[in-house]
N, C-alpha and C. Protein backbone atom coordinates (compact mmCIF):
# COMPACT_ATOMS: atom_id res chain seq x y z
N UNK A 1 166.34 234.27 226.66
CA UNK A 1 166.88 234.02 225.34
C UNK A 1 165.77 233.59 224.39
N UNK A 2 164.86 232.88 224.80
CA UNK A 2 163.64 232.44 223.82
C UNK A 2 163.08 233.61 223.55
N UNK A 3 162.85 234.37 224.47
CA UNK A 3 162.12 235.47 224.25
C UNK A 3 162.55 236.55 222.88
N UNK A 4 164.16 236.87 222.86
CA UNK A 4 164.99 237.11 221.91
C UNK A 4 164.66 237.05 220.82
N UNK A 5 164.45 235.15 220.78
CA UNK A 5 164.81 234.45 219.49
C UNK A 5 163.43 234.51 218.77
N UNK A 6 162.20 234.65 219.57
CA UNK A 6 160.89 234.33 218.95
C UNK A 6 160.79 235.93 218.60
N UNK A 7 161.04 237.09 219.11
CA UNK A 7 160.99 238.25 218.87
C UNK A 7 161.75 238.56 217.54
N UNK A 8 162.94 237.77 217.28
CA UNK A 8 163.71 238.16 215.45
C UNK A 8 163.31 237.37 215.23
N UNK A 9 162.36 236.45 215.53
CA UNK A 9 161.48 235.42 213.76
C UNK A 9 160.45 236.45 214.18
N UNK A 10 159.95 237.14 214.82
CA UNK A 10 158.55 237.55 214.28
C UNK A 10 158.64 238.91 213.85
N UNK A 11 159.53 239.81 214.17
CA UNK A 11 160.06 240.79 213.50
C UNK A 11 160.70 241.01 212.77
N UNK A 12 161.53 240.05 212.37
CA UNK A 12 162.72 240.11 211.43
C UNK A 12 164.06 241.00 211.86
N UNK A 13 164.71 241.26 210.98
CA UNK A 13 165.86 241.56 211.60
C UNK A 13 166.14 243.14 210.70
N UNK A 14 165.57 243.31 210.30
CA UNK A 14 165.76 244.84 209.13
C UNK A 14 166.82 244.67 208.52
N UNK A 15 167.50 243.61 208.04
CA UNK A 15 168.75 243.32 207.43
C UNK A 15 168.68 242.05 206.74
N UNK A 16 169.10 242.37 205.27
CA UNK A 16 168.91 241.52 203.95
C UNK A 16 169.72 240.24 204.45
N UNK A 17 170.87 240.50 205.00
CA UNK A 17 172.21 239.38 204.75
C UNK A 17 172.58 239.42 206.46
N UNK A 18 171.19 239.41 207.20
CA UNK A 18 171.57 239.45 208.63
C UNK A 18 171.51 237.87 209.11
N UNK A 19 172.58 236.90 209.34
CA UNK A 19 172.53 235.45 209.79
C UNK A 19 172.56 235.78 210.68
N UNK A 20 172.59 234.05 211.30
CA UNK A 20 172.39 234.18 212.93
C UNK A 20 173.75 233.74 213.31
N UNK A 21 174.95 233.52 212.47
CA UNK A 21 176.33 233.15 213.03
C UNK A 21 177.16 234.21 212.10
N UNK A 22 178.11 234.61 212.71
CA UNK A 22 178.96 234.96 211.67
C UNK A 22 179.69 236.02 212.87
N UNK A 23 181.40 236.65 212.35
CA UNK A 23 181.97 237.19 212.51
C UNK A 23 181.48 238.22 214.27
N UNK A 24 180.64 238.80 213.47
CA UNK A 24 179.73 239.87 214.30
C UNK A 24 179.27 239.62 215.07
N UNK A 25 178.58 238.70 215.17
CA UNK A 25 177.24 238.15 215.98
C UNK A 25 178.56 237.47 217.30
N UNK A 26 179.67 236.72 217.01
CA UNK A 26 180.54 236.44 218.58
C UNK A 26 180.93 237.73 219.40
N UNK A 27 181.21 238.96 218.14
CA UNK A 27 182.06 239.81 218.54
C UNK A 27 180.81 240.25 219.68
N UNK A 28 179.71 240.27 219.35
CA UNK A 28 178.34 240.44 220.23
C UNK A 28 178.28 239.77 221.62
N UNK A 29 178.93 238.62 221.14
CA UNK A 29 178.79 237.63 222.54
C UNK A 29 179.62 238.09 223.64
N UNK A 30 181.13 238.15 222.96
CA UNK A 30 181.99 238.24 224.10
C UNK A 30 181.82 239.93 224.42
N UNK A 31 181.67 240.72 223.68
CA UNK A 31 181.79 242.20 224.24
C UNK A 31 180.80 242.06 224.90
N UNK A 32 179.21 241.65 225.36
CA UNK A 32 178.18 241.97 226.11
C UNK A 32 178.69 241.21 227.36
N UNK A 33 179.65 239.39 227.20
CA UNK A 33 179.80 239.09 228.42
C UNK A 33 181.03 240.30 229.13
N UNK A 34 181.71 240.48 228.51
CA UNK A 34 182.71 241.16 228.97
C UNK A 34 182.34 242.56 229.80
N UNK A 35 181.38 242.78 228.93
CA UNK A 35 180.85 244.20 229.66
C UNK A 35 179.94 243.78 231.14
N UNK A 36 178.98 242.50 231.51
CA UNK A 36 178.55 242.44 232.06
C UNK A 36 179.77 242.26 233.25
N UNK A 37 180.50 241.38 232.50
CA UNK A 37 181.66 241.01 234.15
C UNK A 37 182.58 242.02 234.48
N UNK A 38 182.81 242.98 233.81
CA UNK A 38 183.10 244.22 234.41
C UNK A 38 182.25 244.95 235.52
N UNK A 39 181.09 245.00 234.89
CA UNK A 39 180.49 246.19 235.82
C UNK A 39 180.36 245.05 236.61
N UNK A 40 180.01 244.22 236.90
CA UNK A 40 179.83 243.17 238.38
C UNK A 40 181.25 243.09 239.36
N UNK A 41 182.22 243.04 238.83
CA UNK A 41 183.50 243.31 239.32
C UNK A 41 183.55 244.57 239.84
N UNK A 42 182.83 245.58 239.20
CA UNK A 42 183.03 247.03 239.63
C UNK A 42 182.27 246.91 241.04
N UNK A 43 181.43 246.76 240.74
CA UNK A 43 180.36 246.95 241.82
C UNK A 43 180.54 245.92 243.25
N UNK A 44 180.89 244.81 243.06
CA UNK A 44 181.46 244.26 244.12
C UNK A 44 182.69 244.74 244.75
N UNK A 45 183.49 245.34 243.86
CA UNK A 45 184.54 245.91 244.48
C UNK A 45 184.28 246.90 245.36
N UNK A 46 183.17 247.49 244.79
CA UNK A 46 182.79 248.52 245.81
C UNK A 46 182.12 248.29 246.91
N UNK A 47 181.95 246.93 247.17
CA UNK A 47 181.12 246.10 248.19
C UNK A 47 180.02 245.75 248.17
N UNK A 48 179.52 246.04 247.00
CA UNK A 48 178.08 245.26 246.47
C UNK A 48 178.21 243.94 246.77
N UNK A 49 176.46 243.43 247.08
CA UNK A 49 177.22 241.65 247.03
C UNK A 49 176.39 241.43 245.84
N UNK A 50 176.54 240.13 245.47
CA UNK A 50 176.66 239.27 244.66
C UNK A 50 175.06 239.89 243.88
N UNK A 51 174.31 240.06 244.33
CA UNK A 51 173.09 239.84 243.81
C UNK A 51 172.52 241.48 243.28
N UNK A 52 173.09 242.34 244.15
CA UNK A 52 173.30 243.80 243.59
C UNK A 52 174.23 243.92 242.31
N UNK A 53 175.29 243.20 242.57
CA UNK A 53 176.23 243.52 241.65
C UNK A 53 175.26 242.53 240.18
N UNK A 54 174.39 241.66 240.01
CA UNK A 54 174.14 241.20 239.04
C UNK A 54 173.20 241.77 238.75
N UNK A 55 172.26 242.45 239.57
CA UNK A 55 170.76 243.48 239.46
C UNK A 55 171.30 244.70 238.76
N UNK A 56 172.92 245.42 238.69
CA UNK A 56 173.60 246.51 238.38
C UNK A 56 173.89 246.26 236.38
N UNK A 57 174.83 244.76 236.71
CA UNK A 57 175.46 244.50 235.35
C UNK A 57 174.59 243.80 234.64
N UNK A 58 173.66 243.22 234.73
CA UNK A 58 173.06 242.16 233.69
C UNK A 58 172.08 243.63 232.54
N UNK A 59 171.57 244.29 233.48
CA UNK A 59 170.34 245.71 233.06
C UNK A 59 171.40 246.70 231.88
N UNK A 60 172.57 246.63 232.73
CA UNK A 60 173.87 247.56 232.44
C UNK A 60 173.93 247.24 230.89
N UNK A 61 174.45 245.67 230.85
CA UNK A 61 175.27 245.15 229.48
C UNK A 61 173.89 245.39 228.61
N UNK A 62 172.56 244.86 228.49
CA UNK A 62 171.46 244.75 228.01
C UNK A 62 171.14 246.14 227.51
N UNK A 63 171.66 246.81 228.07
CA UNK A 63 171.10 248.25 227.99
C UNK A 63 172.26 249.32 226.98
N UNK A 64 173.19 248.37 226.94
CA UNK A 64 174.14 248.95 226.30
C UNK A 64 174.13 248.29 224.91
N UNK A 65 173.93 247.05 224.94
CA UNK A 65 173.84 246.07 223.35
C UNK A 65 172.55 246.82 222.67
N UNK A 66 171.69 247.20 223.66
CA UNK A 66 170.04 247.88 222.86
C UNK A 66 170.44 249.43 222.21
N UNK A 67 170.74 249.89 223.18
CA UNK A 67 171.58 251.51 222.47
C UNK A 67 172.83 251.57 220.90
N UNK A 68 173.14 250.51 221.44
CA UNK A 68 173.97 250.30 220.13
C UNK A 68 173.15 249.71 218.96
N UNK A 69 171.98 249.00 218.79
CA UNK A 69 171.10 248.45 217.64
C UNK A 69 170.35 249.77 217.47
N UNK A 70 169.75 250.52 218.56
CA UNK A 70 169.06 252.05 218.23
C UNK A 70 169.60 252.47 217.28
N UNK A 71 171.60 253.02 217.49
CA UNK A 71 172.15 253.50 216.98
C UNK A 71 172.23 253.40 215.35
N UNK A 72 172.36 251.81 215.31
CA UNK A 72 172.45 251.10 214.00
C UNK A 72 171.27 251.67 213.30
N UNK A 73 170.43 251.98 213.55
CA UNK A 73 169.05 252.33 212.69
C UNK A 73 169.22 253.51 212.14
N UNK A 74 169.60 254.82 212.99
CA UNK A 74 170.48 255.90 211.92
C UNK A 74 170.56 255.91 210.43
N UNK A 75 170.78 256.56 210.18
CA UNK A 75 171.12 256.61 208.63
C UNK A 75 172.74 256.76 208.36
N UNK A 76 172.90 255.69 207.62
CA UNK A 76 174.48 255.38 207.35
C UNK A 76 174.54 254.17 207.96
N UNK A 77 173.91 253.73 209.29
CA UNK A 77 174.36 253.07 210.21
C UNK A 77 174.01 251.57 209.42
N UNK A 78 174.17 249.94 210.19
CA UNK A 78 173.87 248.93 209.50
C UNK A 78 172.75 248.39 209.71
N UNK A 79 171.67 249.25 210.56
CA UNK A 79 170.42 248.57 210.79
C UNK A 79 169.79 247.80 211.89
N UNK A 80 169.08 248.17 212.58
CA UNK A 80 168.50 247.17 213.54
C UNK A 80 168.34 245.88 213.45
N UNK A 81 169.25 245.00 214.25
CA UNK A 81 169.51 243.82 214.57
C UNK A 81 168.74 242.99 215.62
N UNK A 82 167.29 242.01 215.26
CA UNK A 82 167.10 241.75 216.69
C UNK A 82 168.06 240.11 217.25
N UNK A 83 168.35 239.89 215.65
CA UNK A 83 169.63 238.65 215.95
C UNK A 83 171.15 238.96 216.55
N UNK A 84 171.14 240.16 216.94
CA UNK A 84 172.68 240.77 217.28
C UNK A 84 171.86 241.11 218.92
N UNK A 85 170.42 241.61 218.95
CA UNK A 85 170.35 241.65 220.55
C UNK A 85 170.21 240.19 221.08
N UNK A 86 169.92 239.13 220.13
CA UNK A 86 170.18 237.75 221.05
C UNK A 86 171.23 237.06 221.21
N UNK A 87 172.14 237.61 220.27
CA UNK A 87 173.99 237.37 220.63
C UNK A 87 174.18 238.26 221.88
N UNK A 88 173.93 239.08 222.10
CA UNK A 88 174.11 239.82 223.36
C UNK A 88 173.70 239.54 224.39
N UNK A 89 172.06 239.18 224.43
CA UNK A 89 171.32 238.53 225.51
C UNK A 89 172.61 237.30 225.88
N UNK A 90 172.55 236.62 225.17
CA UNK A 90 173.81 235.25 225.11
C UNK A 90 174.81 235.74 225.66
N UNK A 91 175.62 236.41 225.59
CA UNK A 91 176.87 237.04 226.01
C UNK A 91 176.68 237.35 227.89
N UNK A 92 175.33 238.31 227.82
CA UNK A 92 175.06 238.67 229.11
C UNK A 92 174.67 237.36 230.11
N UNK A 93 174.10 236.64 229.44
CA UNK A 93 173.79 235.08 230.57
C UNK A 93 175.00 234.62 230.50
N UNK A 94 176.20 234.82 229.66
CA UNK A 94 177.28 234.08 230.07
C UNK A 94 178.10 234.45 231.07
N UNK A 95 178.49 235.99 230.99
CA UNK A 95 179.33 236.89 231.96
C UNK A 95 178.65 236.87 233.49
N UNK A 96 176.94 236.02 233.58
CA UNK A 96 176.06 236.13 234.54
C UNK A 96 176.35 234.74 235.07
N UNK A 97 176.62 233.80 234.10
CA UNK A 97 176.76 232.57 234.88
C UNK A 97 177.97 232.23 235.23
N UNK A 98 179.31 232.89 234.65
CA UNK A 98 180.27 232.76 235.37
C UNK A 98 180.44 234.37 236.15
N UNK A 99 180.14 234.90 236.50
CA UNK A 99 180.15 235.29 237.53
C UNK A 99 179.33 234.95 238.87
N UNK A 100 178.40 233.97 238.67
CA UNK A 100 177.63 232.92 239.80
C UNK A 100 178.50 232.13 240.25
N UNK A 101 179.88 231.74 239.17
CA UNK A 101 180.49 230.56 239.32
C UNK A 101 181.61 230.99 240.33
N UNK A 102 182.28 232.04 240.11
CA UNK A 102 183.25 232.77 240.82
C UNK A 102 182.96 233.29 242.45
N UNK A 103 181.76 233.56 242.72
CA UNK A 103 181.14 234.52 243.63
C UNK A 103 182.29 234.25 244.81
């Protein structure tokens, strides 16, 4: 997460009216945890253990919050966010630490 956070102060965020709280930035949180504790659920179900299934979903969710800021850069789109990939990073350590909690 530091890593995140020192990466959008030193890059900025390509966005005029991009805060670091607001509306968006939770919807960031819970969809990245949500996505991580899915695919970990998936994958244990399939008999992964615990540590596969987090080597699967943590890369998974991360990889999916980054494709979606790519996307944003488009034209039309709202712009590369590196404060929306550290709501996500956030999201993914959460769906990671309660799924440690559950195991």
């Amino acid at each position: 997460m530091r890593f995140a956070i020192v990466l959008s102060l030193a890059a900025g965020t390509g966005r005029a009216a991009d805060g670091w709280v607001g509306h968006d930035k939770w919807k960031h949180l819970v969809a990245s945890a949500l996505l991580q504790s899915a695919t970990y659920s998936v994958v244990r179900a399939a008999g992964g253990g615990h540590g596969v299934a987090q080597g699967i979903a943590i890369p998974a969710a991360l990889g999916v919050g980054l494709a979606k800021e790519v996307r944003d850069r488009r034209p039309g789109g709202s712009g590369f966010s590196t404060r929306d990939l550290a709501w996500d990073l956030a999201g993914v350590g959460l769906g990671a630490v309660a799924a440690h909690q559950v195991r």
